[in-house]
C-alpha atoms as a PDB file:
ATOM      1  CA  UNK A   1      -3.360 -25.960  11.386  1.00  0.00           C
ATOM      2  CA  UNK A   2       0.252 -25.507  10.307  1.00  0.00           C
ATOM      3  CA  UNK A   3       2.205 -23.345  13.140  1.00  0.00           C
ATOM      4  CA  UNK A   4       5.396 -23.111  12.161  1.00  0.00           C
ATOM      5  CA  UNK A   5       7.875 -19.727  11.310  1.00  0.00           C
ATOM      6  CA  UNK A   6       7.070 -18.576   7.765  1.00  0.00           C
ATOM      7  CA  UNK A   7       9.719 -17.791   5.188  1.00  0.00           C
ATOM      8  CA  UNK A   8       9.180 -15.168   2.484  1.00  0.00           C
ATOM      9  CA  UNK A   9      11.772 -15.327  -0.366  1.00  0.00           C
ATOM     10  CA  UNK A  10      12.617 -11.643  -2.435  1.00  0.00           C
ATOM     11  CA  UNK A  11      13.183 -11.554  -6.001  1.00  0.00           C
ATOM     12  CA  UNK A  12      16.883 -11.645  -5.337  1.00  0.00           C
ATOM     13  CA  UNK A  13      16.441 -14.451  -3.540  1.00  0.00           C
ATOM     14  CA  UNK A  14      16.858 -12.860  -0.122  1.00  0.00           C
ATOM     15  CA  UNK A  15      15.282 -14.971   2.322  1.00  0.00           C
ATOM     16  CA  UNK A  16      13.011 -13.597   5.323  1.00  0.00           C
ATOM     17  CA  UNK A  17      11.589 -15.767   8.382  1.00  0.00           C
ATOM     18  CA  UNK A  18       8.057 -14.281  10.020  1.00  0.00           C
ATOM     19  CA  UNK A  19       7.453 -15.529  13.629  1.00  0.00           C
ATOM     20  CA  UNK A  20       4.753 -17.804  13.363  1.00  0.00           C
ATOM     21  CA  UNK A  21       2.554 -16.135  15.727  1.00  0.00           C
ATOM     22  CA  UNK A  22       2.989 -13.458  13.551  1.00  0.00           C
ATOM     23  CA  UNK A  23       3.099 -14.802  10.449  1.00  0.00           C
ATOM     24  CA  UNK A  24      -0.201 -16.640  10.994  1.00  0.00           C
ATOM     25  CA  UNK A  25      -2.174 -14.284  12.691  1.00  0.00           C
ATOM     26  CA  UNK A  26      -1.141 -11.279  10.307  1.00  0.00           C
ATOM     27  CA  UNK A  27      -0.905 -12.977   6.720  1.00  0.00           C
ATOM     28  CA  UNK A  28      -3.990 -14.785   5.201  1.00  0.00           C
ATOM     29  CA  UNK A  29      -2.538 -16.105   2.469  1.00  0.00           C
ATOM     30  CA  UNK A  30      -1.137 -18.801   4.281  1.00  0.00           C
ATOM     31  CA  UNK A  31      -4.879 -20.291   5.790  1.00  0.00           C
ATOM     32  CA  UNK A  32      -6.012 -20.011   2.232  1.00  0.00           C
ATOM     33  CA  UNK A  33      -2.944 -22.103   1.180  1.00  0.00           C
ATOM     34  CA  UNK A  34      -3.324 -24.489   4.004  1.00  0.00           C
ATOM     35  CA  UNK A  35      -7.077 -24.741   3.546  1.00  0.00           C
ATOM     36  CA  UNK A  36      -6.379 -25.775   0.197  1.00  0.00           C
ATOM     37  CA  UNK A  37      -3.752 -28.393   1.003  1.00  0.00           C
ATOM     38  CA  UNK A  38      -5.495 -32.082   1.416  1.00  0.00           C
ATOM     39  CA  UNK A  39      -1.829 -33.328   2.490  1.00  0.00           C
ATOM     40  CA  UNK A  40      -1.732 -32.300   5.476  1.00  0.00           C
ATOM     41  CA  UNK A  41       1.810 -31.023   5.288  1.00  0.00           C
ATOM     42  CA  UNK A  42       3.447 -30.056   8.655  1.00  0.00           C
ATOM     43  CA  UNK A  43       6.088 -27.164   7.629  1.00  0.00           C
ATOM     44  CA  UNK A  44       4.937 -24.502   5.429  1.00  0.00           C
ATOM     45  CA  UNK A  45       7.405 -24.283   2.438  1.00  0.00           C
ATOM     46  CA  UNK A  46       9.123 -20.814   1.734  1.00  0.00           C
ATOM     47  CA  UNK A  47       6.787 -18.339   0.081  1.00  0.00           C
ATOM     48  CA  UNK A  48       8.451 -16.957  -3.498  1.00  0.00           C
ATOM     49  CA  UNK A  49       7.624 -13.668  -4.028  1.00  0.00           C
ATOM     50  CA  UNK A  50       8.442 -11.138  -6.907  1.00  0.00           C
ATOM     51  CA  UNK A  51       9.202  -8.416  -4.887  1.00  0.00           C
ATOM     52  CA  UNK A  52      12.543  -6.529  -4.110  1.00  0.00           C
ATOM     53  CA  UNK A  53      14.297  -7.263  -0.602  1.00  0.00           C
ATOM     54  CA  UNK A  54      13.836  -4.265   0.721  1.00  0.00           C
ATOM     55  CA  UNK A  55      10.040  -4.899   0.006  1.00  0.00           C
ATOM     56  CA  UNK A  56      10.054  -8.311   1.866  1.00  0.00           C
ATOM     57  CA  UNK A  57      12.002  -6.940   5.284  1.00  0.00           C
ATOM     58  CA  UNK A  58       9.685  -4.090   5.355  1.00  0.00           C
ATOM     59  CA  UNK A  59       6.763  -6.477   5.958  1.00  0.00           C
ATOM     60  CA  UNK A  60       8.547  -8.516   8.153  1.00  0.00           C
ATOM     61  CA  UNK A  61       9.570  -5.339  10.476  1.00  0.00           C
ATOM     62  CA  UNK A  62       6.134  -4.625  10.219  1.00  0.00           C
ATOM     63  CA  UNK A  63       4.603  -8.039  11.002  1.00  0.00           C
ATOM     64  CA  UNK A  64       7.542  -7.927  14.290  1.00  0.00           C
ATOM     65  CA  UNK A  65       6.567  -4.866  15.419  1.00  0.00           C
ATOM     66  CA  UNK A  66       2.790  -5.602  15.641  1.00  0.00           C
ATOM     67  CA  UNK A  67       1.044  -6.522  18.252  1.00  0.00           C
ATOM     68  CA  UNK A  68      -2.428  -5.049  18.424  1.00  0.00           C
ATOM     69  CA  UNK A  69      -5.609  -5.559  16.680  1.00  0.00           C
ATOM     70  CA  UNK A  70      -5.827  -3.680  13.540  1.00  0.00           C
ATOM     71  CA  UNK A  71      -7.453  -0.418  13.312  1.00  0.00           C
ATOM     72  CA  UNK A  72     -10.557   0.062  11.526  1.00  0.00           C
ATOM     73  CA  UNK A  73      -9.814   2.748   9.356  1.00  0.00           C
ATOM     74  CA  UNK A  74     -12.507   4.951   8.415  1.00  0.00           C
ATOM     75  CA  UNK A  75     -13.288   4.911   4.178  1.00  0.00           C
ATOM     76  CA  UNK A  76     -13.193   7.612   3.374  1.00  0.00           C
ATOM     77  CA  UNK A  77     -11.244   9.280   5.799  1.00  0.00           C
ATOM     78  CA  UNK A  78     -12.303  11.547   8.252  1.00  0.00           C
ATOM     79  CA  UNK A  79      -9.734  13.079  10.208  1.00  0.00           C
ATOM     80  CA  UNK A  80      -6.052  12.668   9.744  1.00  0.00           C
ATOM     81  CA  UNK A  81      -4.998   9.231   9.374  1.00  0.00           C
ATOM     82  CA  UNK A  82      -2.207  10.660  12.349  1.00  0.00           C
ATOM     83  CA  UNK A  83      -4.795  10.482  14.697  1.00  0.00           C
ATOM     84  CA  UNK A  84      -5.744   6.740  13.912  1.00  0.00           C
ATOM     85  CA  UNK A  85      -2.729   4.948  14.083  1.00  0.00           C
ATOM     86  CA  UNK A  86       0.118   4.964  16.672  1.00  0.00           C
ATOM     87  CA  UNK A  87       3.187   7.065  15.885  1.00  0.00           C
ATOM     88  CA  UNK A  88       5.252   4.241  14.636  1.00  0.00           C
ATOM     89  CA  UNK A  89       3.300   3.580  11.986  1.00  0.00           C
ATOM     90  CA  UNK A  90       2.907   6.565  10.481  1.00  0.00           C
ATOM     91  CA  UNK A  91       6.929   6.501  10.866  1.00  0.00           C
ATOM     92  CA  UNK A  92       6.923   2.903   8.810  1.00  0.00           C
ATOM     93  CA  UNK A  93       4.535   4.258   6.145  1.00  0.00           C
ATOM     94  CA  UNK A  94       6.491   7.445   6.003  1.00  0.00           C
ATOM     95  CA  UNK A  95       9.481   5.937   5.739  1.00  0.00           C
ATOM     96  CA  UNK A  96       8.408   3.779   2.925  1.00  0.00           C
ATOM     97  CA  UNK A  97       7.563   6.270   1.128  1.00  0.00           C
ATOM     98  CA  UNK A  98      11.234   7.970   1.277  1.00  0.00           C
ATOM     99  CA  UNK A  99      12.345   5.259   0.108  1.00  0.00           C
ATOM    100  CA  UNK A 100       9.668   4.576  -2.660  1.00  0.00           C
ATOM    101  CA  UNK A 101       8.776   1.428  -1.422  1.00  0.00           C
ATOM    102  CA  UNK A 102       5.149   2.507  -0.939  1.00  0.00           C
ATOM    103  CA  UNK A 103       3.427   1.274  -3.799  1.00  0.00           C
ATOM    104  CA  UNK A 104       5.265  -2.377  -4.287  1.00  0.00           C
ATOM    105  CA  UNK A 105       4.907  -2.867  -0.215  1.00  0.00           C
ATOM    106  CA  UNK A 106       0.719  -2.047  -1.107  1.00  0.00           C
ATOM    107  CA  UNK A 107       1.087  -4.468  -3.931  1.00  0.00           C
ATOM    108  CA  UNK A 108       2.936  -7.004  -2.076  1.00  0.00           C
ATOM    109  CA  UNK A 109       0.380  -6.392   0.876  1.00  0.00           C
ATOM    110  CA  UNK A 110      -2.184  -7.018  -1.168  1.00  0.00           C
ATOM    111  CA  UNK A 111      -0.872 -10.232  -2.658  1.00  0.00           C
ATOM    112  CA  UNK A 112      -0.091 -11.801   1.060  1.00  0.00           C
ATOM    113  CA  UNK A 113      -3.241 -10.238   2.273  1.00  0.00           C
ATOM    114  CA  UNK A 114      -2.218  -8.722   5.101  1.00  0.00           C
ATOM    115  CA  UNK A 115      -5.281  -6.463   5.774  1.00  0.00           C
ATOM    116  CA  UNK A 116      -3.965  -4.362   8.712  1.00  0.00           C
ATOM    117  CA  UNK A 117      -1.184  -3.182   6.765  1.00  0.00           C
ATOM    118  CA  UNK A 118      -2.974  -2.945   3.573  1.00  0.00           C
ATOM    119  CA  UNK A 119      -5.334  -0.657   5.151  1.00  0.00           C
ATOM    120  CA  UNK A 120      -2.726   1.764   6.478  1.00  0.00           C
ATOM    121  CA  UNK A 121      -1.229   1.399   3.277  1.00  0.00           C
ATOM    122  CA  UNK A 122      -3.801   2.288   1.548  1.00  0.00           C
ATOM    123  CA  UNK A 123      -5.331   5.280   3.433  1.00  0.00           C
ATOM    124  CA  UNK A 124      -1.543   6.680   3.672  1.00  0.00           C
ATOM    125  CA  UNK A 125      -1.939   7.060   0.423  1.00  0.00           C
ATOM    126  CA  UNK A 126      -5.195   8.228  -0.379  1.00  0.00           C
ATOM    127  CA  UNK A 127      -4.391  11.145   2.116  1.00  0.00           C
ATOM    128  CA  UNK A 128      -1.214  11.650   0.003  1.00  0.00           C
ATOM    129  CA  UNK A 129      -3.170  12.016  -3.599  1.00  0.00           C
ATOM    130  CA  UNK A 130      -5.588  14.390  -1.605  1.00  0.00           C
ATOM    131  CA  UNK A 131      -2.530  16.642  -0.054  1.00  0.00           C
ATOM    132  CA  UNK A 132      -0.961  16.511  -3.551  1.00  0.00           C
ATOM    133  CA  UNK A 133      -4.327  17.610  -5.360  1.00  0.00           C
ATOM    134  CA  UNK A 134      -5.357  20.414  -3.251  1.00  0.00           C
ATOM    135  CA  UNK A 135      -2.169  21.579  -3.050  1.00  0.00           C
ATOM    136  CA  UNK A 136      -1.584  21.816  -7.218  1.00  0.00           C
ATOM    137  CA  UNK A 137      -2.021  25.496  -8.511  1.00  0.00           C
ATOM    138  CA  UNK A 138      -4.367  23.935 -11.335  1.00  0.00           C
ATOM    139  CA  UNK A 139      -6.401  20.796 -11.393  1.00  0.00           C
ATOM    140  CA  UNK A 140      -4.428  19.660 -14.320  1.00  0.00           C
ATOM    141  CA  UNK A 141      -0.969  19.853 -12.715  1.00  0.00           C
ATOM    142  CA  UNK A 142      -2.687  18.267  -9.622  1.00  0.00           C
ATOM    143  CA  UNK A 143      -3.843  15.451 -12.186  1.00  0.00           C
ATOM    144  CA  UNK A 144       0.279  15.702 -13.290  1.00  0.00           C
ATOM    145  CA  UNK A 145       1.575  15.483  -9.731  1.00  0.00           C
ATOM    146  CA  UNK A 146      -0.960  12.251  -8.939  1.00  0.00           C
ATOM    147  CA  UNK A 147       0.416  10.742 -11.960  1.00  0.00           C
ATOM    148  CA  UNK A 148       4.023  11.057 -10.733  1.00  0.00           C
ATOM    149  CA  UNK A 149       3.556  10.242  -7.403  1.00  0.00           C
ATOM    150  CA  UNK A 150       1.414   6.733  -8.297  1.00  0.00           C
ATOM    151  CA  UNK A 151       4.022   6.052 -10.634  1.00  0.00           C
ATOM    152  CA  UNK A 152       1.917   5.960 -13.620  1.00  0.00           C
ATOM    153  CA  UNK A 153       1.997   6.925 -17.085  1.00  0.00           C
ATOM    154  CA  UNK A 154      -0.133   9.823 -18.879  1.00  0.00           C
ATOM    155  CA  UNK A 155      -2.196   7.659 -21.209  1.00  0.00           C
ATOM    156  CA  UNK A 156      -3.309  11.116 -22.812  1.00  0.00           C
ATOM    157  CA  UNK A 157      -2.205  12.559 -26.208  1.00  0.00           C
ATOM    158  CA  UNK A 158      -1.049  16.135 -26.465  1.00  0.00           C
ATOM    159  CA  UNK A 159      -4.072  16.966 -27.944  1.00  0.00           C
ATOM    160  CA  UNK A 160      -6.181  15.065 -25.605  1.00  0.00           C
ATOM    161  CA  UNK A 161      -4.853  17.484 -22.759  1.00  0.00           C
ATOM    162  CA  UNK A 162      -4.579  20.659 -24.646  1.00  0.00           C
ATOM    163  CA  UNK A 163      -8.494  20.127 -25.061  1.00  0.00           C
ATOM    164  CA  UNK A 164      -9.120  18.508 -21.720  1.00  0.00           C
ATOM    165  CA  UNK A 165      -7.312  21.737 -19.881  1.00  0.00           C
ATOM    166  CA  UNK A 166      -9.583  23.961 -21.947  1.00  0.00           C
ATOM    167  CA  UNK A 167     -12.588  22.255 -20.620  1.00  0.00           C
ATOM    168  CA  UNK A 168     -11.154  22.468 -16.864  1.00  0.00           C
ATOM    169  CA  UNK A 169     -10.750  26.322 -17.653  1.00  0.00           C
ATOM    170  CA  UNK A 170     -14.079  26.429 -18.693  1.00  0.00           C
ATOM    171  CA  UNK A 171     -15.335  24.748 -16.136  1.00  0.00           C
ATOM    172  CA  UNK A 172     -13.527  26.969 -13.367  1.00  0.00           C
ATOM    173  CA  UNK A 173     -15.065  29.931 -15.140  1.00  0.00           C
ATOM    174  CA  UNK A 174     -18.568  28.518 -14.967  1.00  0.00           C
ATOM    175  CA  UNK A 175     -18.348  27.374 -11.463  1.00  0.00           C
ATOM    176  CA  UNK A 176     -15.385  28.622  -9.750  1.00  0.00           C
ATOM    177  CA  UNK A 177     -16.089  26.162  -7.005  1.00  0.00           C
ATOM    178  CA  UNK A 178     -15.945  23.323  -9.471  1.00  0.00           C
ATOM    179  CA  UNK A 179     -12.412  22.013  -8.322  1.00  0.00           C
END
């Protein structure tokens, strides 16, 4: 198997080297890559990614910084993801997120499968839509404040909603417990 340092290349064309002890124990993308290579190729050639910079040295701080078997996150989850993970990943996710580079570093994460950081990713974020729910006066301005915070676009017409927050109304009324 190929060993060597691991380059991942930004959008911009900003170019990042991963360790290769971290590179290849943290990003599974490169044994599918090599599995599928019948030459036998000795360097690994840089990895182009459409993804911002900042994007690309967040994962490699990440992959530097980690040295510890991933943990197994519980789906869903049930206590604070705080009391999973060490403090300086909550700081990284955290910190991603004040930037907004939460969602493309998931994406990216995803792409590179990188499953420890995926995970964290992920159930950072699940927490986050379930803080910004419960904490919405109304179910429909929770549904407004997911939207925003995901980054996606209400596929709803105006009169879609108008009758949509009449049935959550109702709905309340019936069963107050409902949401």
């Amino acid at each position: 198997m190929v060993t060597c340092d691991v380059t991942l290349v930004s959008s911009d064309q900003t170019h990042v080297t991963i360790p290769s002890v971290a590179a290849w124990q943290h990003i599974e993308l490169l044994r599918c890559l090599v599995a599928l290579d019948e030459g036998g190729c000795e360097e690994m050639p840089p990895i182009e990614l459409g993804f911002a910079s900042e994007v690309v040295q967040a994962i490699a701080a990440y992959l530097q910084q980690t040295n510890r078997i991933a943990v197994d996150v519980p789906k869903p989850l049930t206590v604070p993801l705080e009391q999973l993970v060490p403090a300086w990943e909550m700081e990284f996710v955290r910190n991603a997120e004040r930037c907004e580079l939460l969602l493309p570093l998931f994406e990216c994460t995803c792409y590179l499968r990188i499953t420890g950081l995926r995970n964290l990713l992920a159930a950072y974020v699940a927490q986050r839509v379930d803080e910004i729910a419960k904490e919405a006066p109304s179910i429909m301005e929770g549904a407004a404040k997911v939207r925003a915070y995901l980054q996606l676009e209400n596929e709803w017409t105006a009169e879609e909603m108008e009758h949509l927050e009449e049935e959550m109304r109702y709905a309340k009324q019936v069963d107050p417990m409902a949401y």
